[in-house]
Protein backbone atom coordinates (compact mmCIF):
# COMPACT_ATOMS: atom_id res chain seq x y z
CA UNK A 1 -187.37 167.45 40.14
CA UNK A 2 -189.09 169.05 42.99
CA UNK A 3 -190.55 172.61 43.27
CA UNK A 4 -191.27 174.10 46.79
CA UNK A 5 -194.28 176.34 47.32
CA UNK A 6 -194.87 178.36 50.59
CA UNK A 7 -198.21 179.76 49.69
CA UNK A 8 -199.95 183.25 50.29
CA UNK A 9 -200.05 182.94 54.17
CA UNK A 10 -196.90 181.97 55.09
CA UNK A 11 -198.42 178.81 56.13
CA UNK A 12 -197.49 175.17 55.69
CA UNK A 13 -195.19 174.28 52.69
CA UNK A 14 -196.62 172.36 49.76
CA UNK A 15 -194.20 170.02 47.71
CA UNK A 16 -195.42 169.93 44.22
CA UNK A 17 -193.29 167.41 41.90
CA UNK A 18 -192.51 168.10 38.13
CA UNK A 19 -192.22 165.33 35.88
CA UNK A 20 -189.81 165.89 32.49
CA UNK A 21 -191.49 163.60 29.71
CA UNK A 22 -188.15 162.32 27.56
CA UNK A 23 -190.40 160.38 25.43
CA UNK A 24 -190.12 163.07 22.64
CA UNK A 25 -186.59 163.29 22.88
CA UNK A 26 -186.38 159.40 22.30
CA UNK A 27 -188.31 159.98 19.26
CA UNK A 28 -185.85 162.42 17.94
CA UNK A 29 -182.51 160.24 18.69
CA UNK A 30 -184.70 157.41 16.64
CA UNK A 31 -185.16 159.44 13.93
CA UNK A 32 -181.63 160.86 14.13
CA UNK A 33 -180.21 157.23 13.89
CA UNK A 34 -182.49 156.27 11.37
CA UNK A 35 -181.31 159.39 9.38
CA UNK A 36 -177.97 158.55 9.71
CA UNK A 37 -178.00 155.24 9.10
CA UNK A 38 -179.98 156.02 5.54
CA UNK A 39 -177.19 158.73 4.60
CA UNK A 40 -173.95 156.77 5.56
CA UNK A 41 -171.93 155.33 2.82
CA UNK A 42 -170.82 151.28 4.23
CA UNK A 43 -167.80 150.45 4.07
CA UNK A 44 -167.42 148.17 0.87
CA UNK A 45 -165.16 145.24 0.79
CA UNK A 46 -162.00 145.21 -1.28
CA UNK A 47 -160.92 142.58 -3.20
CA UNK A 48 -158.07 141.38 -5.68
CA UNK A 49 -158.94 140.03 -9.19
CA UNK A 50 -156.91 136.68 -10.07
CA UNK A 51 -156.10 135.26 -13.16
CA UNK A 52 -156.50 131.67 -13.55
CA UNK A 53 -155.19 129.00 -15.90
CA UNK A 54 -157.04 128.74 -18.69
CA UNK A 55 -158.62 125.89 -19.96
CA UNK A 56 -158.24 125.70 -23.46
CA UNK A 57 -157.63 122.18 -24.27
CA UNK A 58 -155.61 123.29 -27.58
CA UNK A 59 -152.98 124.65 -25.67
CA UNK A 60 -150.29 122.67 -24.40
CA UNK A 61 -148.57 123.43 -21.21
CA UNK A 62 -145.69 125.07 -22.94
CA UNK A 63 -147.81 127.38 -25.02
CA UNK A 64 -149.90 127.99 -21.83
CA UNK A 65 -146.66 129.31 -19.78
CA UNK A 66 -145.36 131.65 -22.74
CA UNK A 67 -148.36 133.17 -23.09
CA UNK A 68 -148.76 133.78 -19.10
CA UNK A 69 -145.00 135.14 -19.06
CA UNK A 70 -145.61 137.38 -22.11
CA UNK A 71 -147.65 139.36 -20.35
CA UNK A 72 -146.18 139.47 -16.99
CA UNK A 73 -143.48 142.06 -15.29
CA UNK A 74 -141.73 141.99 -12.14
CA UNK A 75 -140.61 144.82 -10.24
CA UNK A 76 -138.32 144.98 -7.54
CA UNK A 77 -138.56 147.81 -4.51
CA UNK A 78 -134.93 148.41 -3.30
CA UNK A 79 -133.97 150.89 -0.72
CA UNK A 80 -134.04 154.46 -1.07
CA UNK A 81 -135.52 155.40 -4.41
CA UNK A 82 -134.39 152.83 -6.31
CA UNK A 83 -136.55 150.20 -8.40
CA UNK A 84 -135.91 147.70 -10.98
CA UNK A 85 -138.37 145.88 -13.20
CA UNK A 86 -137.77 142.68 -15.46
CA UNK A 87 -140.13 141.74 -18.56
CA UNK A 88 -141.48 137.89 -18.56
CA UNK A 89 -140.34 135.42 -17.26
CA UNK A 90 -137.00 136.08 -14.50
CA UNK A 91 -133.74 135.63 -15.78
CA UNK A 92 -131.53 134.73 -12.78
CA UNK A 93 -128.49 134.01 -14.82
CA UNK A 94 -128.22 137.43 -16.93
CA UNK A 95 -128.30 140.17 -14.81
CA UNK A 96 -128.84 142.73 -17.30
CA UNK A 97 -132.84 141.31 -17.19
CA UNK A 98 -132.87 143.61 -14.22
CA UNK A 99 -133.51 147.18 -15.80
CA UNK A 100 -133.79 150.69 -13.69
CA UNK A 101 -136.37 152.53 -13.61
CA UNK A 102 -137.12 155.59 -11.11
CA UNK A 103 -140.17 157.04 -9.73
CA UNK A 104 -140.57 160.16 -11.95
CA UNK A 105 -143.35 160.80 -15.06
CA UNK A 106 -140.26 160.46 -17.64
CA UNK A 107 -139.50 157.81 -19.78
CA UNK A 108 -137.06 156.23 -17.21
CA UNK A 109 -140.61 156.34 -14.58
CA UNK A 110 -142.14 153.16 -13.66
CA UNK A 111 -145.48 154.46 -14.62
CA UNK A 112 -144.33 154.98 -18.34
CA UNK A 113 -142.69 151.43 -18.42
CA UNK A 114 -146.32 149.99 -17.17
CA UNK A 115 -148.14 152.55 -19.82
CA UNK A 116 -145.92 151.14 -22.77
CA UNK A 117 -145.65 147.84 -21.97
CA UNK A 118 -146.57 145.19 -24.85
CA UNK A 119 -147.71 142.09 -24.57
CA UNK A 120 -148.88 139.02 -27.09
CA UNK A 121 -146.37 136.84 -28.98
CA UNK A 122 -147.19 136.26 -33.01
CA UNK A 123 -145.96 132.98 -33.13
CA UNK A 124 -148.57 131.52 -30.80
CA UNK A 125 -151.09 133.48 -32.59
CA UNK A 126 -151.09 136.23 -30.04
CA UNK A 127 -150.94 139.78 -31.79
CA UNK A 128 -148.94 142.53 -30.25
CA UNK A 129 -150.94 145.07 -27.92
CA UNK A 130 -150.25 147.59 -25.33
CA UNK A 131 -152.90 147.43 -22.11
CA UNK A 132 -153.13 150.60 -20.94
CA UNK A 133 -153.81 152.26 -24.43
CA UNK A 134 -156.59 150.23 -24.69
CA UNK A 135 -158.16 150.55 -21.76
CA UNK A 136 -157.39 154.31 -21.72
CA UNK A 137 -159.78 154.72 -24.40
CA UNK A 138 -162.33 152.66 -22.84
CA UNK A 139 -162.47 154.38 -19.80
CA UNK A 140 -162.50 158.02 -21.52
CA UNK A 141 -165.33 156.90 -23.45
CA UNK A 142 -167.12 155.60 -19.97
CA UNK A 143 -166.54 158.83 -18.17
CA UNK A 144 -168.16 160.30 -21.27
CA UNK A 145 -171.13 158.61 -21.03
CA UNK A 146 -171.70 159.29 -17.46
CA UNK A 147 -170.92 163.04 -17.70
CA UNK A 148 -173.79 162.94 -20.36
CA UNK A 149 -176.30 160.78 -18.64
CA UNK A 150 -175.32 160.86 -14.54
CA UNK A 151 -178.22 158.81 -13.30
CA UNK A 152 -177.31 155.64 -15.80
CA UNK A 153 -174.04 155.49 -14.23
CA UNK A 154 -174.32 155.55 -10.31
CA UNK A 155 -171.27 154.45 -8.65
CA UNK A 156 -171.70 151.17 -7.86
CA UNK A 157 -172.09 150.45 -11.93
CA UNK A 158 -169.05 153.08 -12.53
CA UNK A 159 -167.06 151.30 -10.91
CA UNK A 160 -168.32 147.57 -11.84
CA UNK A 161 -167.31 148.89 -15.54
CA UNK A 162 -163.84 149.95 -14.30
CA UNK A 163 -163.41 146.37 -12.87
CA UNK A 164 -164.52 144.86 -16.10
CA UNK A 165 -162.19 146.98 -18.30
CA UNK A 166 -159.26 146.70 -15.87
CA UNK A 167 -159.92 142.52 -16.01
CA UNK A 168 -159.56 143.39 -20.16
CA UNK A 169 -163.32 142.59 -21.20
CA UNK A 170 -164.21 146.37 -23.15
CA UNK A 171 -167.69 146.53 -25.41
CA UNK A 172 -168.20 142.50 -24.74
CA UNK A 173 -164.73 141.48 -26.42
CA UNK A 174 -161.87 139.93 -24.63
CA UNK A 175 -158.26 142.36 -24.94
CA UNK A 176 -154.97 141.43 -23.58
CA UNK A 177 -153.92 142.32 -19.81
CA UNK A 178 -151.08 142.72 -18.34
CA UNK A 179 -149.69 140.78 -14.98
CA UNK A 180 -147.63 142.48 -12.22
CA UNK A 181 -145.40 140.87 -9.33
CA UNK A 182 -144.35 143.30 -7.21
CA UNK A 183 -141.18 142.18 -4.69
CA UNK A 184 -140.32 144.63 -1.91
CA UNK A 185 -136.65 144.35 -0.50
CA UNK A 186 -136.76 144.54 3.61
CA UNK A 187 -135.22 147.94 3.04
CA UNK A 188 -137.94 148.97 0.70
CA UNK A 189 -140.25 152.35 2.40
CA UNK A 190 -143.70 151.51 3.04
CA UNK A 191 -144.21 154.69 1.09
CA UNK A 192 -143.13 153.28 -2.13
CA UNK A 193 -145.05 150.32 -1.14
CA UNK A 194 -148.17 152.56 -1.30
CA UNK A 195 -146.89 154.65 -4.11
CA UNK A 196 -146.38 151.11 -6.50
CA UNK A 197 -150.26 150.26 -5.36
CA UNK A 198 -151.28 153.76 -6.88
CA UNK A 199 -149.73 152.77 -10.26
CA UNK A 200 -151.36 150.11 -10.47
CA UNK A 201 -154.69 152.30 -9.96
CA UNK A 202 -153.36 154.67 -12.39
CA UNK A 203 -152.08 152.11 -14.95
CA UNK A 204 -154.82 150.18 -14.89
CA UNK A 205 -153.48 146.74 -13.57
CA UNK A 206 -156.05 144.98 -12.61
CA UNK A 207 -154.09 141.60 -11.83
CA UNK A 208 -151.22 142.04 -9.50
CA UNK A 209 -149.66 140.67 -6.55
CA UNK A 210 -147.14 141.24 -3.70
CA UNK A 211 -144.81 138.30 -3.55
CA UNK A 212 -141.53 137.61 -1.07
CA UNK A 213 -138.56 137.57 -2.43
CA UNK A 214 -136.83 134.10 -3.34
CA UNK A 215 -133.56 133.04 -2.95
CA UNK A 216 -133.05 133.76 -6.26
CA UNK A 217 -134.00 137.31 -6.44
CA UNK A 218 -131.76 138.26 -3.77
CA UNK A 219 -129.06 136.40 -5.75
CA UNK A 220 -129.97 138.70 -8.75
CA UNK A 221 -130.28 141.78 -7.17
CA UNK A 222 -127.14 141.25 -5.37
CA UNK A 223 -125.62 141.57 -9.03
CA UNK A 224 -126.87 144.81 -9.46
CA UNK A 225 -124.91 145.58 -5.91
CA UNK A 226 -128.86 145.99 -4.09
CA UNK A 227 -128.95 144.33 -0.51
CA UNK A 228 -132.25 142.39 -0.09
C-alpha cells in the first residue's frame, strides 16, 4: 500500500510506503485450527458384530446347527408396508412359517415380535430366555450408574458397555442372543430398510445381517401372493 504526501510547500511529492504485518493474523488462524481441531468430535468407524461357530468340541454338528437356528429369525421386507418374519430355521415347504407382522407398537409390530422373542431349546440343555428382557435390565441399570457418577462413564465406555450387553456378556456372565436375517424384496422402500436398522438399535440386536434373497424365498413368498 502506498500513501502520497505533498508536504507544507506545495513542493515535490514524497511516496511513503506502508507495510501491513499479517504475521499476527497467522498466529490467530493457527490457534483457530488448533482450537478446532481439539473440540471436533472424529468421525468413528462403524462396525458389525459376527457370531462365529463355536468351538465346543462336545457338540456335534447337529447340536451346533439347532442351537444356531433356535435363536435366529428372518424377516422379509415386501412392498408397501408389508413384512413377514419366520422363527429358526426357513421352512420352504409350509408356507404358513411365513407370519405377518406390520410396522406399528402393537402386538402384530415387528418390534414386539423381536422384544418377545425366545430362544434356547431344553433338550440340548439350553434353558428358555427372552433377549431383550435381559438386556433391558442391564442397560437401565447402566444408564443408572452413569446418571449417578457422569465422569466414570464417558462415552466411549457407555457405549463399549452397550456393545458388550448387545453381544449378550452382562455383569461377566454369558446370556443368550438373538440372530436376525433381514431379506429386502426389490420392491421393498429404502425407508423401511432404515426403519428395520432402527429396531435393531431399539431391540437390542446386536448380530444381524442383510442377506439377498434366494431362489427359495421368492418361491415362499410367492405363496403368500408377495412379488420378490
Amino acid at each position: 500500500m502506498e500513501m502520497m504526501d505533498t508536504g507544507k510547500g506545495g513542493g515535490k511529492q514524497k511516496k511513503m510506503t506502508v507495510r501491513v504485518d499479517f504475521t499476527p493474523m497467522v498466529d490467530m488462524l493457527m490457534l483457530l485450527i488448533t482450537f478446532f481441531m481439539l473440540c471436533t468430535s472424529l468421525s468413528k468407524p462403524s462396525t458389525m458384530e459376527l457370531t462365529m461357530p463355536s468351538n465346543d468340541k462336545t457338540q456335534n454338528e447337529n447340536q451346533k446347527n439347532e442351537a444356531k437356528e433356535s435363536h435366529s429369525i428372518t424377516i422379509y421386507i415386501a412392498d408397501g408396508d408389508k413384512i413377514f418374519y419366520g422363527n429358526g430355521k426357513p421352512e420352504y415347504d409350509n408356507a404358513n412359517w411365513l407370519k405377518p407382522a406390520d410396522w406399528s407398537n402393537t402386538s402384530k409390530g415387528i418390534r414386539y415380535v423381536l422384544q418377545h422373542k425366545q430362544v434356547g431349546d431344553p433338550s440340548t440343555g439350553e434353558a428358555i430366555s427372552i433377549p431383550y428382557k435381559d438386556m433391558d435390565i442391564a442397560v437401565k441399570d447402566l444408564n443408572r450408574k452413569k446418571a449417578e457418577n457422569p465422569k466414570a462413564y464417558p462415552d466411549s465406555i457407555y457405549q463399549a458397555e452397550i456393545a458388550s450387553i448387545k453381544g449378550g456378556m452382562i455383569d461377566g456372565k454369558k446370556v443368550s442372543t438373538m440372530t436376525v436375517i433381514i431379506k429386502p424384496t426389490d420392491h421393498a422402500s429404502y425407508r423401511h430398510l432404515v426403519d428395520i436398522l432402527d429396531e435393531m438399535q431399539i431391540s437390542y440386536i446386536g448380530t444381524y445381517v442383510i442377506d439377498k434373497l434366494t431362489d427359495q424365498d421368492k418361491a415362499l413368498l410367492a405363496k403368500k401372493g408377495i412379488k420378490a
